[in-house]
N, C-alpha and C. Protein backbone atom coordinates (compact mmCIF):
# COMPACT_ATOMS: atom_id res chain seq x y z
N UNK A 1 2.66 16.14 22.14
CA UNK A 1 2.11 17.07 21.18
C UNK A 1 2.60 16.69 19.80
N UNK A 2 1.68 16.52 18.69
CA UNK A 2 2.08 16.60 17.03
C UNK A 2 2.81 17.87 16.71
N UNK A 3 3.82 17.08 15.81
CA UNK A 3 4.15 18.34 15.24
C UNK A 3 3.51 18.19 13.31
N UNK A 4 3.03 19.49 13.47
CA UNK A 4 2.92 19.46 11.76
C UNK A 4 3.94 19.25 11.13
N UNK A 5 2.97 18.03 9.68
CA UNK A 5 4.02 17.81 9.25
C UNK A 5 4.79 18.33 7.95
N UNK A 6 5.55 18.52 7.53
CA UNK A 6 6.22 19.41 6.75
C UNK A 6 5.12 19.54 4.89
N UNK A 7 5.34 20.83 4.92
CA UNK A 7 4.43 20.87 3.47
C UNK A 7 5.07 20.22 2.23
N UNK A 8 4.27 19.90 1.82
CA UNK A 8 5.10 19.34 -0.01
C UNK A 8 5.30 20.56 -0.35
N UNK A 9 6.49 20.49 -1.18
CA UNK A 9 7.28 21.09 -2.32
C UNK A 9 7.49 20.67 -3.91
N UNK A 10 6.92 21.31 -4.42
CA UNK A 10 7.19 20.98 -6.18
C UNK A 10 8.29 21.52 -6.37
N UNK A 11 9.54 20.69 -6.96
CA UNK A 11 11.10 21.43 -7.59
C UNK A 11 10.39 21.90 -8.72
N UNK A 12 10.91 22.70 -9.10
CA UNK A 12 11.00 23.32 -10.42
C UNK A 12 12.83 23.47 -10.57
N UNK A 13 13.69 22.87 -12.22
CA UNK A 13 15.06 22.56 -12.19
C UNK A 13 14.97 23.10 -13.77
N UNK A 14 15.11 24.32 -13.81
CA UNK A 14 15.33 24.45 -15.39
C UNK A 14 16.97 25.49 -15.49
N UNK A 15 17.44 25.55 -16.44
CA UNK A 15 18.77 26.66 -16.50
C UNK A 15 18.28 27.59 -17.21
N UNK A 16 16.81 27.82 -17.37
CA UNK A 16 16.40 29.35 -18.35
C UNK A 16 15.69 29.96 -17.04
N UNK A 17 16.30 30.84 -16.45
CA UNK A 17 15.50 31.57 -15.34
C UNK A 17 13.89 32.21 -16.21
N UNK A 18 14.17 32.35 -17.21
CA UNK A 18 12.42 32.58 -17.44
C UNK A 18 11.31 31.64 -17.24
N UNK A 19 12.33 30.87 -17.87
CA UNK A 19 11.04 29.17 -18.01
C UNK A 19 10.78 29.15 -16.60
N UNK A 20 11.98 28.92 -15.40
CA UNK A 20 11.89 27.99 -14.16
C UNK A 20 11.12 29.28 -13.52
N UNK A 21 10.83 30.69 -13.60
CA UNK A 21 10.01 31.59 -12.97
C UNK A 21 8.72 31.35 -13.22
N UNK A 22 8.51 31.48 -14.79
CA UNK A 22 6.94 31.11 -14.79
C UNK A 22 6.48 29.69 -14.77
N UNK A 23 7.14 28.44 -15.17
CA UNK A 23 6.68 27.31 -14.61
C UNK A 23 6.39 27.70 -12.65
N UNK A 24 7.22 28.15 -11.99
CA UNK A 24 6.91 28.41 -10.45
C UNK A 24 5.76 29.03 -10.17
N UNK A 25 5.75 30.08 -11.23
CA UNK A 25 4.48 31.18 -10.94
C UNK A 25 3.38 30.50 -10.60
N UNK A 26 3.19 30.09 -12.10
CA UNK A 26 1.87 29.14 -12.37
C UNK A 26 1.23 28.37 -11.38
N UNK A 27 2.69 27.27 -11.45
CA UNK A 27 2.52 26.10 -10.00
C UNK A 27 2.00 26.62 -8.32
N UNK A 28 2.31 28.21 -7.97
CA UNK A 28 1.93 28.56 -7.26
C UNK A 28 0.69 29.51 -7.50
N UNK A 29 0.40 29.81 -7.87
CA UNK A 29 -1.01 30.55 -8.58
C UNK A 29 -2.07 29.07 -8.00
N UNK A 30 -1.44 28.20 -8.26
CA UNK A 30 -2.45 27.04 -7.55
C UNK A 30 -2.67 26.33 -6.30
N UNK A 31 -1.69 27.33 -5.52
CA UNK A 31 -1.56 27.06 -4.31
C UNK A 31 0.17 26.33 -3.69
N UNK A 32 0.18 25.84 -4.69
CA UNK A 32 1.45 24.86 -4.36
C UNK A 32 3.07 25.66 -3.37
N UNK A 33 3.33 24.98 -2.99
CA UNK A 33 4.38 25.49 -2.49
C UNK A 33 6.12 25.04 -3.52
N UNK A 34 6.79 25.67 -3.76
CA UNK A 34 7.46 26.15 -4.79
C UNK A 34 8.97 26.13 -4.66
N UNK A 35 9.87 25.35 -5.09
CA UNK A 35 11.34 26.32 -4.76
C UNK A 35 12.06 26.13 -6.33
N UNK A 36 12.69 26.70 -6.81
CA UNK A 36 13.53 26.99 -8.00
C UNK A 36 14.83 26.58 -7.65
N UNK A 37 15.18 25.86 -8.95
CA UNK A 37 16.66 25.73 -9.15
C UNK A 37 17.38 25.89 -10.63
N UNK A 38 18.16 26.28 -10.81
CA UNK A 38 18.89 26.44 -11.90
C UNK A 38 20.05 25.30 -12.23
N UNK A 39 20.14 24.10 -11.77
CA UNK A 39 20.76 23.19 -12.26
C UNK A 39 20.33 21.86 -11.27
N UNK A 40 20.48 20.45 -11.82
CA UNK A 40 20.03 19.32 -10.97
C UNK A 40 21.11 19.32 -9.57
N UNK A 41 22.31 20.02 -10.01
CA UNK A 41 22.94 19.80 -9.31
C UNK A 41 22.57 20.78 -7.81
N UNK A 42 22.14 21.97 -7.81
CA UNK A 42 21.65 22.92 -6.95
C UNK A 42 20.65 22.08 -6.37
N UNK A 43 19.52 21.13 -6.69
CA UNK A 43 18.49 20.50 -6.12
C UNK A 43 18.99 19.61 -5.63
N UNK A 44 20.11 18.22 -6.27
CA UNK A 44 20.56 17.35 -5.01
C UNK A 44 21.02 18.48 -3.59
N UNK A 45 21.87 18.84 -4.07
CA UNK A 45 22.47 19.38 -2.19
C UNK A 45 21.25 20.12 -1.63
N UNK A 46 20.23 20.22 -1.79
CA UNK A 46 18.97 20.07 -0.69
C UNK A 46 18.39 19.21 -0.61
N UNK A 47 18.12 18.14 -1.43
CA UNK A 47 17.37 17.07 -1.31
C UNK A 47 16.96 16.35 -0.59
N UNK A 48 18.22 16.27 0.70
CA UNK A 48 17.89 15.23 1.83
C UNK A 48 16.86 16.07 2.82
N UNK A 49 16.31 17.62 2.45
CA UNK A 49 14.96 17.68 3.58
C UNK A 49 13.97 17.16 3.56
N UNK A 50 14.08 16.04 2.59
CA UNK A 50 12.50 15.33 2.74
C UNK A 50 11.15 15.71 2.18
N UNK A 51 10.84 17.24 1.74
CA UNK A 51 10.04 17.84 1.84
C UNK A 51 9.27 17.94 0.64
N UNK A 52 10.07 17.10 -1.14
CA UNK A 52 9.95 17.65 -2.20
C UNK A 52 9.32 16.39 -2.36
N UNK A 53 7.95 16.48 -3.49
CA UNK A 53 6.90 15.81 -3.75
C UNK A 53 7.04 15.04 -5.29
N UNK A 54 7.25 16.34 -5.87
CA UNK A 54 7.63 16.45 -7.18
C UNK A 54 8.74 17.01 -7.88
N UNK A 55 9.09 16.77 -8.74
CA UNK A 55 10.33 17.35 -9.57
C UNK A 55 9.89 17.94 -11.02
N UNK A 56 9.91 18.97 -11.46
CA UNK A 56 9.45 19.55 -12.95
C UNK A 56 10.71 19.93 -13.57
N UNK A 57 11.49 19.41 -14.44
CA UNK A 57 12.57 19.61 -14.50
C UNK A 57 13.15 19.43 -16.52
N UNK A 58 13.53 20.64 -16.81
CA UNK A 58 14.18 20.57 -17.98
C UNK A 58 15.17 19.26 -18.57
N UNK A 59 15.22 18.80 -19.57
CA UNK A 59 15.41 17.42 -20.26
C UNK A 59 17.19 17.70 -20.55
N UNK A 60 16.80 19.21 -21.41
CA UNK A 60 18.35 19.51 -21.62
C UNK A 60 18.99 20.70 -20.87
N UNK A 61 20.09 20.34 -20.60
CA UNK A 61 20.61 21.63 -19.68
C UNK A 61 22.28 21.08 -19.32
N UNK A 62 23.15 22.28 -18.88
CA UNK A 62 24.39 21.73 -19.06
C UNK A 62 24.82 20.89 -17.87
N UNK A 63 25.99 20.62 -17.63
CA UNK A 63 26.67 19.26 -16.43
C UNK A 63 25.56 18.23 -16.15
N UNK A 64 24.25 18.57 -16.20
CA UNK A 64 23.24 17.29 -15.65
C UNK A 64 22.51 17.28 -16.62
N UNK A 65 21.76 16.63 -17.69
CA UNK A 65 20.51 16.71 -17.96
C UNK A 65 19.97 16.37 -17.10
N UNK A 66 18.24 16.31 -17.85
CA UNK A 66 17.03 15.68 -17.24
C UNK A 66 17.32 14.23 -16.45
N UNK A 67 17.88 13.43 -17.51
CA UNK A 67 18.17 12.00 -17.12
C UNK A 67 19.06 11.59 -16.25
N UNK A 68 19.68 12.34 -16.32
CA UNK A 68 20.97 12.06 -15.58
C UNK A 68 20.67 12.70 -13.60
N UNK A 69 19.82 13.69 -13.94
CA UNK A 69 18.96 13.69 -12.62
C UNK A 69 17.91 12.74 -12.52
N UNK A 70 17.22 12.30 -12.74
CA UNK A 70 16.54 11.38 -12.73
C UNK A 70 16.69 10.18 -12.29
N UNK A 71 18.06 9.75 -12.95
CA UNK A 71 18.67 8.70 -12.45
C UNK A 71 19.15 9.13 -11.10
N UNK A 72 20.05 10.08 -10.48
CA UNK A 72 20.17 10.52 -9.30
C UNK A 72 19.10 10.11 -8.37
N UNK A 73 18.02 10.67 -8.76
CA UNK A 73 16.42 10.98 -7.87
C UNK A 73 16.21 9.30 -7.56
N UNK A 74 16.17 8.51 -8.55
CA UNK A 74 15.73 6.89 -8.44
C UNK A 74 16.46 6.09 -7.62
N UNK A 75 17.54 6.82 -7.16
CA UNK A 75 18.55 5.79 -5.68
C UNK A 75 18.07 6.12 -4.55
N UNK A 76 17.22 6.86 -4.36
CA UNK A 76 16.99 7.38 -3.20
C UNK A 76 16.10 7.10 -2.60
N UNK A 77 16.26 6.48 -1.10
CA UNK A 77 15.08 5.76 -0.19
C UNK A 77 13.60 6.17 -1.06
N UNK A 78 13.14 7.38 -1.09
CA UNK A 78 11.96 7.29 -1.56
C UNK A 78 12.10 8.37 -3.11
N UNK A 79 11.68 7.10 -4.07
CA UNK A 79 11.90 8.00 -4.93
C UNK A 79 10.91 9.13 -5.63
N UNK A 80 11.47 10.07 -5.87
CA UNK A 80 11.02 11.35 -6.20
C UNK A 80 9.78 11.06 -7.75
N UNK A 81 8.90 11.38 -7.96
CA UNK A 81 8.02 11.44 -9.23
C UNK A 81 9.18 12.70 -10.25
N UNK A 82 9.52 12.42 -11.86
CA UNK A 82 9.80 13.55 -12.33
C UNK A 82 9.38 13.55 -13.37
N UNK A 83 8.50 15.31 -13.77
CA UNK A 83 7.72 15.24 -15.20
C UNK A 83 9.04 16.29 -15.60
N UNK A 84 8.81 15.64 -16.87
CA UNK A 84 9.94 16.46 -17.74
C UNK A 84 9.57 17.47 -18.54
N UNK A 85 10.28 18.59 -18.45
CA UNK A 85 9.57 19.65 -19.91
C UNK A 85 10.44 19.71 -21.33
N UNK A 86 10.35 20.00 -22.07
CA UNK A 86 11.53 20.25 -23.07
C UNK A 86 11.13 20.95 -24.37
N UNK A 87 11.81 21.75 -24.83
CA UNK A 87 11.76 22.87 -26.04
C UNK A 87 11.87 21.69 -27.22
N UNK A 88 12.69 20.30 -27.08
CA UNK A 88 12.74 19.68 -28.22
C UNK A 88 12.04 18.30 -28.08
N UNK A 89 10.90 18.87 -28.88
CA UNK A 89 10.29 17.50 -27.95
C UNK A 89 10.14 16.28 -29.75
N UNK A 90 11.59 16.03 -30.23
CA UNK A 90 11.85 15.29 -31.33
C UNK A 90 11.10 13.94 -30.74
N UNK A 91 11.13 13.16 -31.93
CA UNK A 91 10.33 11.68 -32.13
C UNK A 91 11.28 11.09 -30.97
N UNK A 92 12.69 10.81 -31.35
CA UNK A 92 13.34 10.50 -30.42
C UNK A 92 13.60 10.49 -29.05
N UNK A 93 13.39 11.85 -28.95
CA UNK A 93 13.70 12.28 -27.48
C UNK A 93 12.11 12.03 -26.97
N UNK A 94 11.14 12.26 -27.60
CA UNK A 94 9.85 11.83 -26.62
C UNK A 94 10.23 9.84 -26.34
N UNK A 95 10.38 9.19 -27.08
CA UNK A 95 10.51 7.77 -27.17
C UNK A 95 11.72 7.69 -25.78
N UNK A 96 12.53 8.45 -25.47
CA UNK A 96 14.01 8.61 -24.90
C UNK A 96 12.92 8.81 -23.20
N UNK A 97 12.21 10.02 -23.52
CA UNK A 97 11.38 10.08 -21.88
C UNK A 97 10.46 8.94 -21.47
N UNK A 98 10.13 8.24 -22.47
CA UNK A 98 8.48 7.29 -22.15
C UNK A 98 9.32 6.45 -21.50
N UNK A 99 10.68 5.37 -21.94
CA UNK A 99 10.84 4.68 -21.60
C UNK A 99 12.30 5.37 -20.13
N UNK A 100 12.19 6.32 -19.83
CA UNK A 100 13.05 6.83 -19.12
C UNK A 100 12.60 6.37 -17.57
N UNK A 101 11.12 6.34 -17.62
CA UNK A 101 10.67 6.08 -16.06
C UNK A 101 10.44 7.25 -15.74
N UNK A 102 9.83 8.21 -16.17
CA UNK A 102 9.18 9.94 -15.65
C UNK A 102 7.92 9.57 -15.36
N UNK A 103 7.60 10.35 -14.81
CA UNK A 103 6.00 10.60 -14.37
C UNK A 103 5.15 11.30 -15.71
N UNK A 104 5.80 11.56 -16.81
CA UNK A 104 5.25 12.70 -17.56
C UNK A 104 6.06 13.12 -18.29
N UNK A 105 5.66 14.16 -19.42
CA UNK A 105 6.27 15.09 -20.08
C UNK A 105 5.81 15.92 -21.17
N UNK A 106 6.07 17.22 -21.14
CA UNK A 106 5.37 18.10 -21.60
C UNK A 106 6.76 18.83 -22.32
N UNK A 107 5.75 19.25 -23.67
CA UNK A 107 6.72 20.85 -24.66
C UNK A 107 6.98 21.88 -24.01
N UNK A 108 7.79 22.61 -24.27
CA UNK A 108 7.21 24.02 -24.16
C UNK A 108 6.86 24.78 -25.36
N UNK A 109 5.77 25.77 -25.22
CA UNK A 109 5.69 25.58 -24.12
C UNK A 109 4.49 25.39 -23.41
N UNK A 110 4.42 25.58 -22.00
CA UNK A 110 3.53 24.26 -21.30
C UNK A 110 1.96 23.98 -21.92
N UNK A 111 1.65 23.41 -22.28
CA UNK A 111 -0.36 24.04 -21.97
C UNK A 111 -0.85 23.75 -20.70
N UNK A 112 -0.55 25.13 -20.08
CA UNK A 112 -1.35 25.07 -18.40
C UNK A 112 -2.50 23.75 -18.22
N UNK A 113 -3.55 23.74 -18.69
CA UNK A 113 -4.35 22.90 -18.04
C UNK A 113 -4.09 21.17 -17.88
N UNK A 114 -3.57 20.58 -19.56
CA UNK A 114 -3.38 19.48 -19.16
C UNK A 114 -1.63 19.57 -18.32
N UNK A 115 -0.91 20.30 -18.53
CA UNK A 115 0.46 20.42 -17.12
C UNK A 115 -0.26 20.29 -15.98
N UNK A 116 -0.97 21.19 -15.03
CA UNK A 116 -1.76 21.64 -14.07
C UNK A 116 -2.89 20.24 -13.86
N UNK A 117 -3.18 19.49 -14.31
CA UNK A 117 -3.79 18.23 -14.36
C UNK A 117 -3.17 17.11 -13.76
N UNK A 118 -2.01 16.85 -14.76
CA UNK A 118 -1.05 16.06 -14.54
C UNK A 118 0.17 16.31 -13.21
N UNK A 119 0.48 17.19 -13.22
CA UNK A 119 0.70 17.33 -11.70
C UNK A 119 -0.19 17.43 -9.95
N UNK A 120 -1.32 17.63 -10.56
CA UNK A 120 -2.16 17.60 -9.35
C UNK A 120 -2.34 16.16 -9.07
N UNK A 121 -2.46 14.92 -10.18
CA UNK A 121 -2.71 13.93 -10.20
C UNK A 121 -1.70 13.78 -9.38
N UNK A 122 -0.24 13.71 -9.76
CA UNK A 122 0.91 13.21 -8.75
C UNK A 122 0.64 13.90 -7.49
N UNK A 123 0.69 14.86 -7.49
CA UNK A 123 0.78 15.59 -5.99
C UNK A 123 -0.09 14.57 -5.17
N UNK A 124 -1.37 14.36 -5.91
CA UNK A 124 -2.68 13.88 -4.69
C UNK A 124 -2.00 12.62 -4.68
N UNK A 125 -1.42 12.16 -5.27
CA UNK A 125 -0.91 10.12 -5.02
C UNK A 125 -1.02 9.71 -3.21
């Protein structure tokens, strides 16, 4: 007998419980299946279930940034897609994500449709 196989999960990793609620909302308003975290570090120690598709994850935030998870995510047998969001989205710091190796990255804050675009694209990969 098959067993079904486990659903994708979009992380959502921000430290503003507002942002990481309604980025979730949204993402599930579209069906998606959803889990929240409040630091990169809360998302590694689940990581090894296999189950997470995507990563949506704040750039700045304290003990981990964006990058510094990111880099985490990229050692790992299969690596994780991560679009980045960020409140400062300076000349620099966009130039800092392009060449970072993300899937993406968006202001806040978000504009639903092209966000909601760009993640469906990854999801369907």
């Amino acid at each position: 007998m098959k067993s079904n196989p486990v659903p994708a999960v979009i992380a959502v990793v921000d430290d503003d419980e507002s942002v990481r609620s309604a980025t979730a909302s949204l993402l599930r308003s579209c069906g998606w299946n959803v889990r929240i975290y409040a630091s990169g570090n809360d998302l590694l120690s689940e990581i090894d279930q296999g189950d997470i598709c995507l990563v949506i994850a704040d750039v700045q935030m304290p003990v981990m940034d964006g990058f510094a998870l990111l880099a985490k995510l990229s050692v790992l047998a299969k690596a994780i897609p991560v679009v980045f969001i960020t409140a400062y989205a300076t000349p620099d710091m966009v130039d800092k994500i392009v060449h970072s190796g993300a899937a993406g990255f968006f202001p806040k804050p978000l504009d639903d449709v092209r966000f909601l675009a760009r993640v469906t694209d990854i999801v369907n990969i």
